[in-house]
PDB file of N, CA and C in Angstrom:
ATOM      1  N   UNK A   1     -37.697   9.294 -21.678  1.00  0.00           N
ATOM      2  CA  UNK A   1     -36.864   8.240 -21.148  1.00  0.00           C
ATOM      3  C   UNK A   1     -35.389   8.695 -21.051  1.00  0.00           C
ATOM      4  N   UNK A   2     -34.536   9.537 -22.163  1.00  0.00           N
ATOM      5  CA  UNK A   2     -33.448   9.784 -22.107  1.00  0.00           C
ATOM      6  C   UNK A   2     -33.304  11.094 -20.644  1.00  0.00           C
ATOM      7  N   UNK A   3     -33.679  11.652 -20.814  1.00  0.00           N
ATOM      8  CA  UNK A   3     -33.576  12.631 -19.275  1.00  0.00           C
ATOM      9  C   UNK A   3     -33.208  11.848 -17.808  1.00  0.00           C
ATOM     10  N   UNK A   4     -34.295  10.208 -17.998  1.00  0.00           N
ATOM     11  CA  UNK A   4     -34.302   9.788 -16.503  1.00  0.00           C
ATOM     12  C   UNK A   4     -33.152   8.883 -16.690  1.00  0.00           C
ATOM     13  N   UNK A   5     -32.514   8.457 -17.870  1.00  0.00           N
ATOM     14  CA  UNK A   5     -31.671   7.839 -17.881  1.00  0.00           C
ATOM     15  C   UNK A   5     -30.318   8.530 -17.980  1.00  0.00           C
ATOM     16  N   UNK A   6     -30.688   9.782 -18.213  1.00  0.00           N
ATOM     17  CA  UNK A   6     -29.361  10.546 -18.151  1.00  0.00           C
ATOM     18  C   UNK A   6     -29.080  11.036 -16.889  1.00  0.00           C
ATOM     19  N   UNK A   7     -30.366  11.217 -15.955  1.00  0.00           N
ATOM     20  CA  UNK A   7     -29.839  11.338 -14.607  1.00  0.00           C
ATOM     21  C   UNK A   7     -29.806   9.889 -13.528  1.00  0.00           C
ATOM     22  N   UNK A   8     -29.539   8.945 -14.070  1.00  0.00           N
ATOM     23  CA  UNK A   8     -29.718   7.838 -13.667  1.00  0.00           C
ATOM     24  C   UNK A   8     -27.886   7.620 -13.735  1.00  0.00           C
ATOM     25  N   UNK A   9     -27.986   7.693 -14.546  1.00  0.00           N
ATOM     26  CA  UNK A   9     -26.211   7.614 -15.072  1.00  0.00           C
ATOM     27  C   UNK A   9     -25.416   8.431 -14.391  1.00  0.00           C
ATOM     28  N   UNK A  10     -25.593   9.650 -14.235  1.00  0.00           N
ATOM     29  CA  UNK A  10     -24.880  10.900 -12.988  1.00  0.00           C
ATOM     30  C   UNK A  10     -24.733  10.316 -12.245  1.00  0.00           C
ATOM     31  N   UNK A  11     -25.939   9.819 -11.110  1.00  0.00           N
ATOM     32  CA  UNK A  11     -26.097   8.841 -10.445  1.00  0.00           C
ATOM     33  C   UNK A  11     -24.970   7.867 -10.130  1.00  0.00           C
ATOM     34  N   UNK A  12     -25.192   6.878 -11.229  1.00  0.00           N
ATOM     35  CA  UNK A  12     -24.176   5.846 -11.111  1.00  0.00           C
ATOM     36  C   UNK A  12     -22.369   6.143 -11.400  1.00  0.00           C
ATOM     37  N   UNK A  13     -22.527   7.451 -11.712  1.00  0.00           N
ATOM     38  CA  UNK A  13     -21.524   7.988 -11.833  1.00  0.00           C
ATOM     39  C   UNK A  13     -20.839   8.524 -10.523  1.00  0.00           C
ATOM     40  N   UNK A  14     -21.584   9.506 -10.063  1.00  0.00           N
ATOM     41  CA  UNK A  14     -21.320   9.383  -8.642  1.00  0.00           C
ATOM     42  C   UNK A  14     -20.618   8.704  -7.712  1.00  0.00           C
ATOM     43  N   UNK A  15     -21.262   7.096  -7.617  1.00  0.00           N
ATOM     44  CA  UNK A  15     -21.761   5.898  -6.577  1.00  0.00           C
ATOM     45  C   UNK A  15     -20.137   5.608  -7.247  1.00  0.00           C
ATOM     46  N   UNK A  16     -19.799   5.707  -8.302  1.00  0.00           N
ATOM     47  CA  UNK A  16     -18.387   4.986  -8.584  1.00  0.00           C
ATOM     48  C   UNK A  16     -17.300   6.096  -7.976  1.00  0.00           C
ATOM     49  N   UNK A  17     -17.317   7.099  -8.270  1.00  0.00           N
ATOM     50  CA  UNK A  17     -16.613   7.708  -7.694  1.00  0.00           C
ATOM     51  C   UNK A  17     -16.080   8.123  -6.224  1.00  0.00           C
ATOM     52  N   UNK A  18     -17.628   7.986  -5.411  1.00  0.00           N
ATOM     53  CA  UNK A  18     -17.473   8.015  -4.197  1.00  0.00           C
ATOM     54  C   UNK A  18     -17.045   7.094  -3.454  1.00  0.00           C
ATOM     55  N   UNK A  19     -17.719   5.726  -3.781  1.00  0.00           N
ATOM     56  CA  UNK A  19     -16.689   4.387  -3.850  1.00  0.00           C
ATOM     57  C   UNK A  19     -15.523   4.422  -4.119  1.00  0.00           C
ATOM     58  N   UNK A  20     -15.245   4.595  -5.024  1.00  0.00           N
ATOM     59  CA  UNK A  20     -13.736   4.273  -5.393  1.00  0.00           C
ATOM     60  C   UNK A  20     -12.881   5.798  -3.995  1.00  0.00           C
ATOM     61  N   UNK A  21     -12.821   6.726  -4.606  1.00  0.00           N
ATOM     62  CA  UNK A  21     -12.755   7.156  -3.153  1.00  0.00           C
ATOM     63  C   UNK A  21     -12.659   6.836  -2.078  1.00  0.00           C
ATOM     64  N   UNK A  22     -13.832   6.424  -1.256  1.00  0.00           N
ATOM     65  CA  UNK A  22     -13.216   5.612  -0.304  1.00  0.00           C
ATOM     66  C   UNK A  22     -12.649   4.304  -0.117  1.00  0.00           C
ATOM     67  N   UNK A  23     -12.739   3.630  -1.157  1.00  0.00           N
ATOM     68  CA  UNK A  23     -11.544   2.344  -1.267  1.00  0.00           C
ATOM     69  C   UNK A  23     -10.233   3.110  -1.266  1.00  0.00           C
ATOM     70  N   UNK A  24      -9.777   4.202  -1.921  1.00  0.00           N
ATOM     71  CA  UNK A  24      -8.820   4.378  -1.835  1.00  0.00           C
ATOM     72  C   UNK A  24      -7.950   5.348  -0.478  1.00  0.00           C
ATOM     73  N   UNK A  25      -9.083   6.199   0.290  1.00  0.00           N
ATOM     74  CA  UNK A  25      -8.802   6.674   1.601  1.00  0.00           C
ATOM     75  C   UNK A  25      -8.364   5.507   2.538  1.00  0.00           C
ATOM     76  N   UNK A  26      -8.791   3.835   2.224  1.00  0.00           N
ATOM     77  CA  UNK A  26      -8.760   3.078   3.247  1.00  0.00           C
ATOM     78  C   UNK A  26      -7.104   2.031   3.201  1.00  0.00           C
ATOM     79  N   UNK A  27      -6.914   3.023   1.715  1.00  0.00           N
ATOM     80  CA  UNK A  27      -5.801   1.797   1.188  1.00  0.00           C
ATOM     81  C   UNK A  27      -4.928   2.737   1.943  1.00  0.00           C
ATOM     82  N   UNK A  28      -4.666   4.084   2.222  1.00  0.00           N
ATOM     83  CA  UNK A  28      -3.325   4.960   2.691  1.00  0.00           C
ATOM     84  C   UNK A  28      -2.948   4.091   4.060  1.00  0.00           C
ATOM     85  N   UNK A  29      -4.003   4.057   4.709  1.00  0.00           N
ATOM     86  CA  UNK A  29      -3.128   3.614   6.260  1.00  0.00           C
ATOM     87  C   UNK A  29      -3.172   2.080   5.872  1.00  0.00           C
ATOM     88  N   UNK A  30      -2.997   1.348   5.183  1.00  0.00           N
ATOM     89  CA  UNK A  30      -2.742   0.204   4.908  1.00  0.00           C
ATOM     90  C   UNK A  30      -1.123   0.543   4.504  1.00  0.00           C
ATOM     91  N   UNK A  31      -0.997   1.477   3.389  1.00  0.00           N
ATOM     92  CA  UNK A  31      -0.059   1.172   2.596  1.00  0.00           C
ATOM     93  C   UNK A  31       1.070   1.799   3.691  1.00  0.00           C
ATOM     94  N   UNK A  32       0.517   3.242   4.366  1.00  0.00           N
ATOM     95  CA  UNK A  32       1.467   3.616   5.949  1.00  0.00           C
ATOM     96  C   UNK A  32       2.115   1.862   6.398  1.00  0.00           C
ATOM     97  N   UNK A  33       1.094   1.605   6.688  1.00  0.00           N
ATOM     98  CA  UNK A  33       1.503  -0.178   7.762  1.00  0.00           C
ATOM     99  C   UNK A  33       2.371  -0.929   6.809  1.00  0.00           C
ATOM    100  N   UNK A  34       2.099  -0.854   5.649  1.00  0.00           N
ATOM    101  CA  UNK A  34       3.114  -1.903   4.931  1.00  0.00           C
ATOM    102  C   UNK A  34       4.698  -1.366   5.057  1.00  0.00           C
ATOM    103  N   UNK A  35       4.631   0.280   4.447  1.00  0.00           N
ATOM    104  CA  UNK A  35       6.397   1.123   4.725  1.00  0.00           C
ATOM    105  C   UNK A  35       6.758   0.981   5.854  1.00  0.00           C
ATOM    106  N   UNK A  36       6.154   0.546   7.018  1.00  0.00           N
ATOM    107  CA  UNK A  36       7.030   0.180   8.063  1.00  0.00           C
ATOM    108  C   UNK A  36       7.183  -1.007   8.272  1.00  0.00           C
ATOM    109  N   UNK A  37       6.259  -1.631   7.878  1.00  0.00           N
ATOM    110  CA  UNK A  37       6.630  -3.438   7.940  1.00  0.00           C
ATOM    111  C   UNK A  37       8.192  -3.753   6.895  1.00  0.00           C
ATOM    112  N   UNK A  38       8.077  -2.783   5.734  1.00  0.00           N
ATOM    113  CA  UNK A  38       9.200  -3.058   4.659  1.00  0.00           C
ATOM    114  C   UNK A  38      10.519  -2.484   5.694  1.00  0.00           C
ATOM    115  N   UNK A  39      10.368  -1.513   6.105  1.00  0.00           N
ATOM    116  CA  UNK A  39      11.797  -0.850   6.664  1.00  0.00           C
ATOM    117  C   UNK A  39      11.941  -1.521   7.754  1.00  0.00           C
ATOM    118  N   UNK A  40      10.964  -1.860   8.577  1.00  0.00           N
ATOM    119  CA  UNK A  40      11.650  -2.873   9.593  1.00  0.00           C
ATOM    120  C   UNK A  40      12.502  -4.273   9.404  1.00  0.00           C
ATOM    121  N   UNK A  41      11.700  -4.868   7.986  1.00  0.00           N
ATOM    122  CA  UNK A  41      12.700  -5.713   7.322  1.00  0.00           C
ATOM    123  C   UNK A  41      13.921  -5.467   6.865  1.00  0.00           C
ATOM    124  N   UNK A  42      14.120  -4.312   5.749  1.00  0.00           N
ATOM    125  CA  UNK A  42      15.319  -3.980   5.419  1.00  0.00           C
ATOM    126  C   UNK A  42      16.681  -3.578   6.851  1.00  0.00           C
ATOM    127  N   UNK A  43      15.787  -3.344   7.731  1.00  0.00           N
ATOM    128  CA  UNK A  43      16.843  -3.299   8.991  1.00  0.00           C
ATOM    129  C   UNK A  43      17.217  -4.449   9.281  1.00  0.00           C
ATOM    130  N   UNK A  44      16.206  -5.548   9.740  1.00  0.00           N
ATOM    131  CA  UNK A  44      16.927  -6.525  10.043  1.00  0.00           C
ATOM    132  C   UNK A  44      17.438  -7.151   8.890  1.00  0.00           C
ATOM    133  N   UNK A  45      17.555  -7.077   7.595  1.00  0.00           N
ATOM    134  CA  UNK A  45      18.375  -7.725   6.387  1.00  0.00           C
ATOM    135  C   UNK A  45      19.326  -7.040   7.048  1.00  0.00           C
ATOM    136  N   UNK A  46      19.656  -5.858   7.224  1.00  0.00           N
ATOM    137  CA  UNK A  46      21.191  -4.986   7.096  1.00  0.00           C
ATOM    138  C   UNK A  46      21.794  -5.660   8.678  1.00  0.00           C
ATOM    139  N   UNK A  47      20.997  -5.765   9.161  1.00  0.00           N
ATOM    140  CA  UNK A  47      21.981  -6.380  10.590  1.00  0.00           C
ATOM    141  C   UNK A  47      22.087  -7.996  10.190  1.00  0.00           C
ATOM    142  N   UNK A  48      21.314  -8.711   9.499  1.00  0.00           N
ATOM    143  CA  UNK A  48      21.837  -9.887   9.505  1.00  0.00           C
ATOM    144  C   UNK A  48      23.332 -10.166   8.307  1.00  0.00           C
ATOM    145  N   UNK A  49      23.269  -9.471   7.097  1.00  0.00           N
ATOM    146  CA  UNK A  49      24.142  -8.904   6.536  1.00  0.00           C
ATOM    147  C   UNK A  49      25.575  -8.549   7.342  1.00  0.00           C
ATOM    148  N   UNK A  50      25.381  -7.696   8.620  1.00  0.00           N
ATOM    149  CA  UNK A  50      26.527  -7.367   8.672  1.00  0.00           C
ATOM    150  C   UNK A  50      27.154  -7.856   9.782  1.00  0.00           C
ATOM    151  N   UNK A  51      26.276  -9.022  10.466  1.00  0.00           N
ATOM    152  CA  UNK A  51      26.804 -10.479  11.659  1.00  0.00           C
ATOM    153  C   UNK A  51      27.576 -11.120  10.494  1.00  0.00           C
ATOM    154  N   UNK A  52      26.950 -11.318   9.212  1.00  0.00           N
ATOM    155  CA  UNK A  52      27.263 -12.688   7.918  1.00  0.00           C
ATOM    156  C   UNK A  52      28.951 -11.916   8.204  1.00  0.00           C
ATOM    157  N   UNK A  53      28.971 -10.238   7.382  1.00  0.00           N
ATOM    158  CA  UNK A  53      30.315 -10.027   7.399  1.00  0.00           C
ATOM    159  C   UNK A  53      31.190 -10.009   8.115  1.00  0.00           C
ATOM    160  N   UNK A  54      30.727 -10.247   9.348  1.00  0.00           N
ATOM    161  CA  UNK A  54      31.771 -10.299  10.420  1.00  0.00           C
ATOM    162  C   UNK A  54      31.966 -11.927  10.898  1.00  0.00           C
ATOM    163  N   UNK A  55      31.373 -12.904  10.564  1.00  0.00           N
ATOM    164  CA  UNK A  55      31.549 -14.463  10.351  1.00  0.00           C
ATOM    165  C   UNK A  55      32.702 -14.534   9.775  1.00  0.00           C
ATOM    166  N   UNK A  56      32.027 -14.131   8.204  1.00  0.00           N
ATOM    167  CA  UNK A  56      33.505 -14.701   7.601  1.00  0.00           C
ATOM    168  C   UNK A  56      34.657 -13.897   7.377  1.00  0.00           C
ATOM    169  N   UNK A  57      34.800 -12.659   8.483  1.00  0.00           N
ATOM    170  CA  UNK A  57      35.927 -11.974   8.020  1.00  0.00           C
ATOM    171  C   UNK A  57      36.789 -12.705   9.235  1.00  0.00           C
ATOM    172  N   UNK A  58      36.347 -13.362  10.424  1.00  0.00           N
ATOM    173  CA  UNK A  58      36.518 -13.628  11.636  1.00  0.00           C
ATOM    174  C   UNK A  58      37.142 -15.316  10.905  1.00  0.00           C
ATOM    175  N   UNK A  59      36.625 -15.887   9.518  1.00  0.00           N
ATOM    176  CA  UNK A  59      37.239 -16.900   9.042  1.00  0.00           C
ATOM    177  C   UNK A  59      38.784 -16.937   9.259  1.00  0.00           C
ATOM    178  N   UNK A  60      39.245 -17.591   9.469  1.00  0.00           N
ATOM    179  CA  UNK A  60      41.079 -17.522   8.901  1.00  0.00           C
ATOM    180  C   UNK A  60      41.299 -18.080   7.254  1.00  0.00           C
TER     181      UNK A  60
END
């Protein structure tokens, strides 16, 4: 019994690894799409930022 359960376990050892693996090949071009979703934000923060500074420098 211990033999078939020891290659039973390789096995399931495997199946996790190769899984997890590709969960994680699928997360890169996700996480690609998110760094440009973030930097496209931080651009428009920095341009809305620097209309704000020119509002109130344009204050009297």
């Amino acid at each position: 019994m211990d033999p078939v359960l020891r290659q039973f376990n390789d096995y399931v050892l495997y199946l996790k690894h190769n899984l997890n693996a590709r969960a994680i090949a699928s997360l890169r071009g996700e996480a690609t799409s998110i760094q440009t979703e973030i930097s496209r934000l931080i651009e428009q923060m920095n341009w809305s930022i620097a209309r704000a500074d020119e509002f109130v420098k344009s204050m009297p």
